[in-house]
N, C-alpha and C. Protein backbone atom coordinates (compact mmCIF):
# COMPACT_ATOMS: atom_id res chain seq x y z
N UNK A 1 132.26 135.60 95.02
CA UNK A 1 132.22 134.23 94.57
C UNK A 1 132.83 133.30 95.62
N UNK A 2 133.66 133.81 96.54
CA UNK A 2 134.36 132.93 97.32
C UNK A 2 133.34 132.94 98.76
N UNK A 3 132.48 133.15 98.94
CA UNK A 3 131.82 133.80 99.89
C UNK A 3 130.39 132.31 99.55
N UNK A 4 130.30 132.06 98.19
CA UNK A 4 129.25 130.90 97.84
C UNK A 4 129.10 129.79 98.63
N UNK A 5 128.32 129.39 99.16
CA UNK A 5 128.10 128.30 100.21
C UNK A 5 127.44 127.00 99.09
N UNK A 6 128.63 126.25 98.75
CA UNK A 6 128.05 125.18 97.61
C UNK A 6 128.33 123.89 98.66
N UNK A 7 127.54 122.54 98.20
CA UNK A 7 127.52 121.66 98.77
C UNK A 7 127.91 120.66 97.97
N UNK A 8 128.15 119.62 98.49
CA UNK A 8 129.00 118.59 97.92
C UNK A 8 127.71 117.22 97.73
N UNK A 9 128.13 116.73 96.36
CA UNK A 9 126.90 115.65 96.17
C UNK A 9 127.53 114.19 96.62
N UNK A 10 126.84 113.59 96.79
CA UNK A 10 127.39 111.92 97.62
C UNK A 10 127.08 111.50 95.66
N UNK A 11 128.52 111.26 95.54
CA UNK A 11 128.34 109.67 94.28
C UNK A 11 128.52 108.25 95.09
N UNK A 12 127.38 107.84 94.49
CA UNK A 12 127.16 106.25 94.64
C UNK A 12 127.91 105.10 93.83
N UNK A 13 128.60 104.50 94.30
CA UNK A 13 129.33 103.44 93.41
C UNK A 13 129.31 102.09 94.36
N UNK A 14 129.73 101.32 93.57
CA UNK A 14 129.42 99.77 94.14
C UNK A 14 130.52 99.54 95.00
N UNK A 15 130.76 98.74 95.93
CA UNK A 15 132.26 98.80 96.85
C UNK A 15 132.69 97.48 97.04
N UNK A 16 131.80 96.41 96.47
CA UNK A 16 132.06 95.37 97.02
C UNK A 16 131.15 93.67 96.41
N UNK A 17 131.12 92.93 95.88
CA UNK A 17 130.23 92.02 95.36
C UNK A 17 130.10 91.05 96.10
N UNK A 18 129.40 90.27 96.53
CA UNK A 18 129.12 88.66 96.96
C UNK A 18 129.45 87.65 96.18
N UNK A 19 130.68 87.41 95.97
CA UNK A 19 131.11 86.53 94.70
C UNK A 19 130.55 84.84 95.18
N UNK A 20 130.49 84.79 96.48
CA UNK A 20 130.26 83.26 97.04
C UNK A 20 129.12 83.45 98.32
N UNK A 21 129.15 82.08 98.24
CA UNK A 21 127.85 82.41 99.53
C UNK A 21 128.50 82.32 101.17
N UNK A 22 128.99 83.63 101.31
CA UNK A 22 129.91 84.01 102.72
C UNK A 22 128.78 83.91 103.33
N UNK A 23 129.10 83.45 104.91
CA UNK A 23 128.38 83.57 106.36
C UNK A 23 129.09 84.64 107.01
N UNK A 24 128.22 84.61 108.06
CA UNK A 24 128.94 85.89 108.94
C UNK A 24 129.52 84.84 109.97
N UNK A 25 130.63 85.42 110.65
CA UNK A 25 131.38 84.62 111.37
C UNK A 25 130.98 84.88 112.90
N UNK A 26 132.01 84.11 113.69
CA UNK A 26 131.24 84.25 115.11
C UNK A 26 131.01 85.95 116.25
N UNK A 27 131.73 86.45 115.18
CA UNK A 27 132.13 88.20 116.13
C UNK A 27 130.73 89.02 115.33
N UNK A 28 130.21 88.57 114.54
CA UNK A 28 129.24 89.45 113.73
C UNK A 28 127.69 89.33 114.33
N UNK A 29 127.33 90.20 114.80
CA UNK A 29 126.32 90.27 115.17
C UNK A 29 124.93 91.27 114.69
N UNK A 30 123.75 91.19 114.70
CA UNK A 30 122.62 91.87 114.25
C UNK A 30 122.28 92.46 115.46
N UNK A 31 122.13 93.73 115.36
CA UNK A 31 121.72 94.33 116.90
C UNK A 31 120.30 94.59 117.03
N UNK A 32 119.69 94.70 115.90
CA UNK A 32 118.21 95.08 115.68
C UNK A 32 117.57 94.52 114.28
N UNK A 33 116.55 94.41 114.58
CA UNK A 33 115.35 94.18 113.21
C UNK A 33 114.18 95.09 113.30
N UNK A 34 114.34 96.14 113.81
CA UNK A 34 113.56 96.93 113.54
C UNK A 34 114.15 98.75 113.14
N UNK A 35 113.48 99.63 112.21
CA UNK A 35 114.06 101.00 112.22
C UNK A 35 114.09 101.67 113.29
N UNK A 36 115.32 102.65 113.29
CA UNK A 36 115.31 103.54 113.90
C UNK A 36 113.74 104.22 114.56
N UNK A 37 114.01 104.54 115.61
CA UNK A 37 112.47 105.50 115.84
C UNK A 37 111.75 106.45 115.19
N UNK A 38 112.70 107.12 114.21
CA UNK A 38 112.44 108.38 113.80
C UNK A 38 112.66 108.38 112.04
N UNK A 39 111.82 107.12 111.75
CA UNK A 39 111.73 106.81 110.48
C UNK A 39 110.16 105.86 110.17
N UNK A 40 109.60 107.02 110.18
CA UNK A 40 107.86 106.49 110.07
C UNK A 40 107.57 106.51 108.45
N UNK A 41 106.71 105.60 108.30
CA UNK A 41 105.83 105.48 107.15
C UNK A 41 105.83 106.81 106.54
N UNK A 42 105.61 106.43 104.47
CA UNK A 42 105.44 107.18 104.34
C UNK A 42 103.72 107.77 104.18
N UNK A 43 103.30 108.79 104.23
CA UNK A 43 101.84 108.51 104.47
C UNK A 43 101.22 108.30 103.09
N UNK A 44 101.93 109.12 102.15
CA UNK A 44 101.93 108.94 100.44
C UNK A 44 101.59 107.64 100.23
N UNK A 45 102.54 107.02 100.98
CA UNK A 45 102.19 105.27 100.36
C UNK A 45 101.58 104.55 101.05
N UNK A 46 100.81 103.29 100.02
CA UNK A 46 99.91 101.99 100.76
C UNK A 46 100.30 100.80 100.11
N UNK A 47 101.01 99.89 100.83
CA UNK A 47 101.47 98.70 100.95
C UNK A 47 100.46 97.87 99.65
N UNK A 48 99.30 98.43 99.81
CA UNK A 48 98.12 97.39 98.93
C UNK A 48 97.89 97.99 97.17
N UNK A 49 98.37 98.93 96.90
CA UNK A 49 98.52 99.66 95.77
C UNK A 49 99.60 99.06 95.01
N UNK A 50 99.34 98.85 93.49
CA UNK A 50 99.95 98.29 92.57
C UNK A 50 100.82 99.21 92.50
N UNK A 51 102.70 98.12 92.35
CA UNK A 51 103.19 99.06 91.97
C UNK A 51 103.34 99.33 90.16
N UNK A 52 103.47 100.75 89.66
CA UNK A 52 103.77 100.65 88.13
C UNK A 52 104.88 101.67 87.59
N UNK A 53 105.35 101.22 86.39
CA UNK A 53 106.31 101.89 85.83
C UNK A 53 106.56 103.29 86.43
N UNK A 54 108.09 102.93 86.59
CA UNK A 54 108.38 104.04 87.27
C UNK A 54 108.66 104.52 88.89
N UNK A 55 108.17 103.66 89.00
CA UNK A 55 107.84 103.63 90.87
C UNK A 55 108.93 102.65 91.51
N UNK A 56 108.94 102.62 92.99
CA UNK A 56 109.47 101.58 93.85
C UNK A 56 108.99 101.83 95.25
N UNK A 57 108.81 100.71 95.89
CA UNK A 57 108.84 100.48 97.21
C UNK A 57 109.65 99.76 98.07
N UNK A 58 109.19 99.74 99.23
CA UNK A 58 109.88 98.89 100.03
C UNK A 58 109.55 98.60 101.50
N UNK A 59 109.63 97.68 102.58
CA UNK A 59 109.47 97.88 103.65
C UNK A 59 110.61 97.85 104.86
N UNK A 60 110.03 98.23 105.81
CA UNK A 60 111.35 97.72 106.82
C UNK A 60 110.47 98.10 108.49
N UNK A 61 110.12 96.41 109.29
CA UNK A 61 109.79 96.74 110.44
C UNK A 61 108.01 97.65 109.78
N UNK A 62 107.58 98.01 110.70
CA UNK A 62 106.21 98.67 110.34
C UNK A 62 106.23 99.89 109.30
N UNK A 63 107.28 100.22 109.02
CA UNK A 63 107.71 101.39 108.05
C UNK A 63 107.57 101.04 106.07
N UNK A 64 106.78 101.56 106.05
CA UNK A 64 106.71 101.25 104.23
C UNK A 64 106.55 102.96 103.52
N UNK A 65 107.50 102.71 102.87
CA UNK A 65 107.76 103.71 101.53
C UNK A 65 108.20 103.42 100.12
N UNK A 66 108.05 104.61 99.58
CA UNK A 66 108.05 104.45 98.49
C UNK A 66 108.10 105.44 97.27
N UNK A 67 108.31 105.65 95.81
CA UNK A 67 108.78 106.57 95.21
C UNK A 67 108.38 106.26 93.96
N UNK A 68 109.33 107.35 92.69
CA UNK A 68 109.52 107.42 91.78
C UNK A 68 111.01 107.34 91.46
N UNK A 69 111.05 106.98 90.22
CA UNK A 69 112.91 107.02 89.54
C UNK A 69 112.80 108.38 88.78
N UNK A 70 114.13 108.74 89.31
CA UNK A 70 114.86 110.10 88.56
C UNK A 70 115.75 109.61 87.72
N UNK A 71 116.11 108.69 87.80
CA UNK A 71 117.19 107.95 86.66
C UNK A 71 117.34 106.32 86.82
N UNK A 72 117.10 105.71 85.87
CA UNK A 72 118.04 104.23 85.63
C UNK A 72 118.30 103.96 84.68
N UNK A 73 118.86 102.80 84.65
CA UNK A 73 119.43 102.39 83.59
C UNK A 73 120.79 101.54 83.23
N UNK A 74 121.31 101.26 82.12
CA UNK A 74 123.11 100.10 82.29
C UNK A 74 124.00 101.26 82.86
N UNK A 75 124.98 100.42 83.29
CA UNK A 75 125.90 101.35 83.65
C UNK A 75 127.15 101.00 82.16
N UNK A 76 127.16 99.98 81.73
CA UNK A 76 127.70 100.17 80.22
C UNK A 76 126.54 99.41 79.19
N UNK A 77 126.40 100.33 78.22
CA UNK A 77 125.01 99.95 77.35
C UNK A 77 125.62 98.58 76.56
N UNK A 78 126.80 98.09 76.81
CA UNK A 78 127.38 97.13 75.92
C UNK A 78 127.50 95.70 76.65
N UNK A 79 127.34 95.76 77.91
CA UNK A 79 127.60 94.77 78.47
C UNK A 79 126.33 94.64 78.89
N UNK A 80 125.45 95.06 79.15
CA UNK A 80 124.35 94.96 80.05
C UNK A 80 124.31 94.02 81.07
N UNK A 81 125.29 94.24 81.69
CA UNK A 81 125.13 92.74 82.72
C UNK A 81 124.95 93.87 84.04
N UNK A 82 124.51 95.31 84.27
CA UNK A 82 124.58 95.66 85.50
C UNK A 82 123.86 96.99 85.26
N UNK A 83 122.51 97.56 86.29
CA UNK A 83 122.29 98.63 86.34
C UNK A 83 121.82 99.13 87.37
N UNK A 84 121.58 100.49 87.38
CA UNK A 84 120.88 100.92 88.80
C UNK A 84 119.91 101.61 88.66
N UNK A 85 119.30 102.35 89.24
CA UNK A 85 118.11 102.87 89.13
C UNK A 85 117.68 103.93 90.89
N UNK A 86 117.44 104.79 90.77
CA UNK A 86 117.54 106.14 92.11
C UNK A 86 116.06 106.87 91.35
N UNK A 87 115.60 107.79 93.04
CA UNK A 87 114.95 108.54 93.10
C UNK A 87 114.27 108.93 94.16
N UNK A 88 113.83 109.40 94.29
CA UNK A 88 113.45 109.97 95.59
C UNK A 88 112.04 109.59 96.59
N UNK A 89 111.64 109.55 97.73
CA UNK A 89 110.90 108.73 98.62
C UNK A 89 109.49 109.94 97.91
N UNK A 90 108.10 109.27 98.15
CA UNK A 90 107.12 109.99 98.01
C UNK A 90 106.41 111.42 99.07
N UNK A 91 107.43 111.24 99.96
CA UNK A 91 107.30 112.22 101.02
C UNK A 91 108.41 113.31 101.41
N UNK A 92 109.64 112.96 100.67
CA UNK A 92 110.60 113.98 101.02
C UNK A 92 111.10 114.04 99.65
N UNK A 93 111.64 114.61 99.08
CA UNK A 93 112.71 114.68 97.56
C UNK A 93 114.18 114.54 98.19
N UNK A 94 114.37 114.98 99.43
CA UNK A 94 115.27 114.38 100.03
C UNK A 94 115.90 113.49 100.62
N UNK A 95 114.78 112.39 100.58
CA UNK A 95 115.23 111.15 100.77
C UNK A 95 114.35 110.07 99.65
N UNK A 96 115.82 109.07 99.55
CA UNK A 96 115.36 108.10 98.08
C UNK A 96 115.99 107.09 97.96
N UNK A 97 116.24 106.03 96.83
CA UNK A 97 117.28 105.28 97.20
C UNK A 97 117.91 104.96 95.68
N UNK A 98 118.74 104.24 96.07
CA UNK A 98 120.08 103.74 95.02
C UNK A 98 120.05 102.96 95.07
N UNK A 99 119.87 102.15 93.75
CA UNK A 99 120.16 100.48 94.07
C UNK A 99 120.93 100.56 92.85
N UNK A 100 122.19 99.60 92.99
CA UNK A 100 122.80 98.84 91.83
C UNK A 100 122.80 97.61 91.72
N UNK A 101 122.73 96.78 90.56
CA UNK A 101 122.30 95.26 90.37
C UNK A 101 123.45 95.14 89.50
N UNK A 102 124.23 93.97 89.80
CA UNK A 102 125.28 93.08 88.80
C UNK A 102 124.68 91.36 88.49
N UNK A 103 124.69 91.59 87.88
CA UNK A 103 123.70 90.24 87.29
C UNK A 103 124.74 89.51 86.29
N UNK A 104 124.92 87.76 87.16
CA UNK A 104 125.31 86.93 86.32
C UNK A 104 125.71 87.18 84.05
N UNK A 105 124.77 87.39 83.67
CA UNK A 105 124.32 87.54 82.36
C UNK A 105 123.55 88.70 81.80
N UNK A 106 123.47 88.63 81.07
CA UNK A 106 123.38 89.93 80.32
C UNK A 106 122.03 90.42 79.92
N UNK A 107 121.28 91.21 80.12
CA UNK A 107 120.04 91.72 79.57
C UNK A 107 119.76 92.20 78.20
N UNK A 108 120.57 90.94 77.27
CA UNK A 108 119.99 90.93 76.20
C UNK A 108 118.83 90.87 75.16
N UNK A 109 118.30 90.30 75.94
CA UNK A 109 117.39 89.38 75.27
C UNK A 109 116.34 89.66 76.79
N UNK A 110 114.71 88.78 76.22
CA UNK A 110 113.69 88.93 77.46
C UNK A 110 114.86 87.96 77.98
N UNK A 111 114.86 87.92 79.62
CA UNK A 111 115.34 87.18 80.18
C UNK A 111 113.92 87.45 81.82
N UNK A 112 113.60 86.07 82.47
CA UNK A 112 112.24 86.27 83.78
C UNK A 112 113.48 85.46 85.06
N UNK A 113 113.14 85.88 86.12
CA UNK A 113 113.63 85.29 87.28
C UNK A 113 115.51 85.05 87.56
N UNK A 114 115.91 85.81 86.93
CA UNK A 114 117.31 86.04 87.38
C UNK A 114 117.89 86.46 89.24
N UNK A 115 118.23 86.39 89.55
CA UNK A 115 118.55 86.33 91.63
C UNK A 115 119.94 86.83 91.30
N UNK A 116 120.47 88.25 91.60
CA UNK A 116 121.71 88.21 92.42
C UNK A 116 122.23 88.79 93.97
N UNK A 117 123.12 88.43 94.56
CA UNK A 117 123.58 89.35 95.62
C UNK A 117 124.51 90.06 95.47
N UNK A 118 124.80 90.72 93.95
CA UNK A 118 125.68 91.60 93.91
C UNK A 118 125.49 92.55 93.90
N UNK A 119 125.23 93.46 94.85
CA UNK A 119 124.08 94.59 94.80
C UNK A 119 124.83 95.34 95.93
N UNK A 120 124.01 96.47 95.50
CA UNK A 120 124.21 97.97 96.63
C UNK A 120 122.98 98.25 96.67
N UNK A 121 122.43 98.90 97.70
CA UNK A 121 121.34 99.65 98.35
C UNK A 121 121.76 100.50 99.39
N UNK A 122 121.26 102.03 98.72
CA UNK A 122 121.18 103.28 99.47
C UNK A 122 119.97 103.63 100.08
N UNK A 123 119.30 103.72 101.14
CA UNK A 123 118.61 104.84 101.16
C UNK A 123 119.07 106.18 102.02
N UNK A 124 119.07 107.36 101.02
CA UNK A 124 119.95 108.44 101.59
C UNK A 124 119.03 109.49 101.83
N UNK A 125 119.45 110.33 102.72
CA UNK A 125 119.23 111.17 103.06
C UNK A 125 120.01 112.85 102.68
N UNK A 126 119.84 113.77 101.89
CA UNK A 126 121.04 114.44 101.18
C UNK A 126 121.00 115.50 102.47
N UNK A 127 119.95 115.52 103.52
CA UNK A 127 120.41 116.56 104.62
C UNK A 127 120.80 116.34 105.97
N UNK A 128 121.36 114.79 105.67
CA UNK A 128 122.25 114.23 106.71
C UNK A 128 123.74 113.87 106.33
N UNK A 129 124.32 113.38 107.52
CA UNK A 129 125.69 112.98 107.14
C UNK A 129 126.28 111.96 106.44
N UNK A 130 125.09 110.98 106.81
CA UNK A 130 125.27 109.54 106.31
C UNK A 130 123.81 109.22 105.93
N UNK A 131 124.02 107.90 105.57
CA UNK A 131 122.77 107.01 104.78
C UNK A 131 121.92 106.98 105.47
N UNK A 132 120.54 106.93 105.44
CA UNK A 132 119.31 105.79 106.08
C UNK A 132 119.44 104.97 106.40
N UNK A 133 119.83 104.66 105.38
CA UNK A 133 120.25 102.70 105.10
C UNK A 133 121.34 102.49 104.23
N UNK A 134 121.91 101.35 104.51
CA UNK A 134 123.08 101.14 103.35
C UNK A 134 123.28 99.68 103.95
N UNK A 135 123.75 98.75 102.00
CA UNK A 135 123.98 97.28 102.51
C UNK A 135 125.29 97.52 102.92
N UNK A 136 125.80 96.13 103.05
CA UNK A 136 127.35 95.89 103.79
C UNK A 136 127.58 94.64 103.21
N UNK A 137 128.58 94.42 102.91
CA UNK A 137 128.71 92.89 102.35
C UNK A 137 129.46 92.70 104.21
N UNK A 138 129.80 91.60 104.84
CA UNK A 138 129.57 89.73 103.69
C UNK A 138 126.87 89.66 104.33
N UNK A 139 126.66 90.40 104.46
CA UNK A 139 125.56 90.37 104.76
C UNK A 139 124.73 91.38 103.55
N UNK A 140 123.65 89.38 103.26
CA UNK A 140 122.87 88.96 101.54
C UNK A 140 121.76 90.51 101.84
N UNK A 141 122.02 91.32 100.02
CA UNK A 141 120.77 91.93 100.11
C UNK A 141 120.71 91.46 98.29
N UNK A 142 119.62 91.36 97.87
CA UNK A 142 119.26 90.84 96.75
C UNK A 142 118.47 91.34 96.03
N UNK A 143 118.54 91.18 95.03
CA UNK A 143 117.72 91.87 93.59
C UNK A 143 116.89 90.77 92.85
N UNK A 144 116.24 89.92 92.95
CA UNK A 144 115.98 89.43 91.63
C UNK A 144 114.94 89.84 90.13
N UNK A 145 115.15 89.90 89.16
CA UNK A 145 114.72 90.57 87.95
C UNK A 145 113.48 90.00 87.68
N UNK A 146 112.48 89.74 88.02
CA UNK A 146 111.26 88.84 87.46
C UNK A 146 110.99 89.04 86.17
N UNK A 147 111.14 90.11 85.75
CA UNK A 147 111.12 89.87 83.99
C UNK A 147 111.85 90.96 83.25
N UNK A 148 112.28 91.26 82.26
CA UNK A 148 113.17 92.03 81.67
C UNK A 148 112.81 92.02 80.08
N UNK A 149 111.72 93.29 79.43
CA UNK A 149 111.15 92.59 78.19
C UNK A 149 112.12 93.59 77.23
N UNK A 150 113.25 92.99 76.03
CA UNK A 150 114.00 93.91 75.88
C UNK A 150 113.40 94.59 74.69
N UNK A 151 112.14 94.57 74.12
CA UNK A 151 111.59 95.37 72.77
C UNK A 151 111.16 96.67 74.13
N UNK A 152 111.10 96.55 74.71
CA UNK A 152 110.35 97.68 76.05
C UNK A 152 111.61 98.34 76.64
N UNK A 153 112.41 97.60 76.95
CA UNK A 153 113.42 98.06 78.26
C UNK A 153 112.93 98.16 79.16
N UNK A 154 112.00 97.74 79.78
CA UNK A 154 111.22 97.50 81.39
C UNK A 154 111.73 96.47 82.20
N UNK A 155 112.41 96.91 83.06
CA UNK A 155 112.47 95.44 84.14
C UNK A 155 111.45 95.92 85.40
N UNK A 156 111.21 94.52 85.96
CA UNK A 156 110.32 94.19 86.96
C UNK A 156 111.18 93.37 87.93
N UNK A 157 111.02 93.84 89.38
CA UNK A 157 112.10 92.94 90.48
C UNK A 157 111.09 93.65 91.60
N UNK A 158 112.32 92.41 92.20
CA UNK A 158 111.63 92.86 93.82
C UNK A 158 113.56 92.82 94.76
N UNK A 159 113.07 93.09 95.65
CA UNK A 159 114.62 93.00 96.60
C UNK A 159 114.35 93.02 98.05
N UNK A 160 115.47 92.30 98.42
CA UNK A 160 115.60 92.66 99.97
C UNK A 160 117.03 92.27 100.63
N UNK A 161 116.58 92.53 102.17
CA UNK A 161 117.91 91.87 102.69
C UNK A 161 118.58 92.69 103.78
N UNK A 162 119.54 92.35 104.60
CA UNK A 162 119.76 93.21 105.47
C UNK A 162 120.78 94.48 105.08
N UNK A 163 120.23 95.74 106.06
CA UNK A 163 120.91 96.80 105.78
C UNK A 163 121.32 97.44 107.01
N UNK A 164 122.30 98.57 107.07
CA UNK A 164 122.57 98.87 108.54
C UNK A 164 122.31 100.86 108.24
N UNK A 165 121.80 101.09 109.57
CA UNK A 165 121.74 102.67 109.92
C UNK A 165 123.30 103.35 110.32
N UNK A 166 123.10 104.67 110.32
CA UNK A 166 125.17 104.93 110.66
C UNK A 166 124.96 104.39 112.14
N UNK A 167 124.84 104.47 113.05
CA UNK A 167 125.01 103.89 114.08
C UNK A 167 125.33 102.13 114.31
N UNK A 168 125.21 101.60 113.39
CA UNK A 168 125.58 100.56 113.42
C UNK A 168 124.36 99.42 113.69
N UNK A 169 123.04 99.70 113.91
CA UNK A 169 122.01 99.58 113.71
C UNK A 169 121.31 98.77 112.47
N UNK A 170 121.15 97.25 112.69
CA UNK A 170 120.58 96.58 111.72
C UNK A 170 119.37 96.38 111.58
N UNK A 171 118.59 96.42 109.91
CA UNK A 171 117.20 96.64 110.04
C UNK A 171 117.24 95.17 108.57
N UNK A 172 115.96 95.09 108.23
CA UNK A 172 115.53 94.12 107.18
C UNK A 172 114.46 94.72 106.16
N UNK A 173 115.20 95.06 105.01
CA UNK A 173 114.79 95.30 103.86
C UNK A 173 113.30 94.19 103.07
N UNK A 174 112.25 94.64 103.31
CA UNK A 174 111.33 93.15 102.90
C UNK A 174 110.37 93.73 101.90
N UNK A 175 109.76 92.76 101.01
CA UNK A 175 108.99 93.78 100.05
C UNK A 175 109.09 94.55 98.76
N UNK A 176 110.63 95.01 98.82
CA UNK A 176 110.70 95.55 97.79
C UNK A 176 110.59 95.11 96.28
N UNK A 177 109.82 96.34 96.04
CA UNK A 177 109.68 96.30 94.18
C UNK A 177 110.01 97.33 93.63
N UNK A 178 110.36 97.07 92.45
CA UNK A 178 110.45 98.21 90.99
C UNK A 178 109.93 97.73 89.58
N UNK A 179 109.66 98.75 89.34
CA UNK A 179 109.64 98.55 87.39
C UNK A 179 109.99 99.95 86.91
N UNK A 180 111.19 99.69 86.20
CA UNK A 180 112.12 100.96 85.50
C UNK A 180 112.67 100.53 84.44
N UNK A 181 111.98 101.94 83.97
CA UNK A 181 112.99 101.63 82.00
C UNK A 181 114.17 101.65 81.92
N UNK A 182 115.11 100.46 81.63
CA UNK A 182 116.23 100.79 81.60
C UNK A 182 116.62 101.19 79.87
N UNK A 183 117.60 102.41 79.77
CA UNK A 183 117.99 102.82 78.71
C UNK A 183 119.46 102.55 78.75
């Protein structure tokens, strides 16, 4: 038993919110707008295909992918003011992403066109060391909810915004959509 080669899972949690509308100051710089080299399309996906329940995409630079959810949903069913939603890219099961959304108000009720930047975005990789991608505060990545029907529990959004590679490597999140049942 001691001899078992077990691996350790990355938990995702939020680290940080955009409470105001911060700038980046004069030492902060973007080194790139385009991906890494060695992060091509996925071939699974086409930019021109509807997305539907269940699914997400996204782009970055000539690179577009995209997936299914393994899980979303509130992170407290009582407050509903915040959820996330993960799963994996259509070409690897090993790579997928994490997004968490904190939203002004509460997903009580239908609520259409809600915007926040209180957000996290993963895209991970579980047979690397670090992320794909990952946001950074004080630099905007955004969620907004285009509709939220609550007899369904379906929300519909799109997102974007800048994200950085471990190298320190900045790319631009553009495009993105979801629609996931939240429970």
């Amino acid at each position: 038993m001691l001899l078992q080669n077990t691996r350790c899972a990355k938990e995702y949690s939020f680290e940080g919110a955009r409470v105001d509308s911060m700038t980046t100051g004069v030492g902060d710089t973007v080194t790139s707008q385009t991906p890494p080299p060695s992060f091509p399309s996925c071939s699974s996906c086409n930019p021109s295909d509807p997305i539907t329940l269940g699914h997400w995409s996204f782009k970055t630079g000539n690179s577009y992918q995209c997936g299914i959810f393994t899980n979303s949903g509130f992170f407290n069913g009582f407050s509903k003011q915040d959820f996330t939603f993960f799963g994996p890219s259509a070409c690897s099961i090993d790579t997928g992403i994490v997004v968490s959304v904190y939203l002004p108000i509460a997903l009580d009720r239908d609520q259409f066109n809600l915007t926040t930047e209180q957000t996290a975005f993963y895209y991970y990789d579980h047979n690397a060391t670090a992320d794909i991608y990952q946001s950074r505060a004080p630099f905007v990545f955004s969620v907004t909810v285009q509709s939220f029907i609550e007899a369904t529990g379906i929300v519909t959004g799109t997102f974007s915004g800048t994200v950085f590679s471990p190298n320190g490597d900045s790319a631009h999140i553009t495009d993105g959509r979801f629609i996931a049942p939240l429970h």
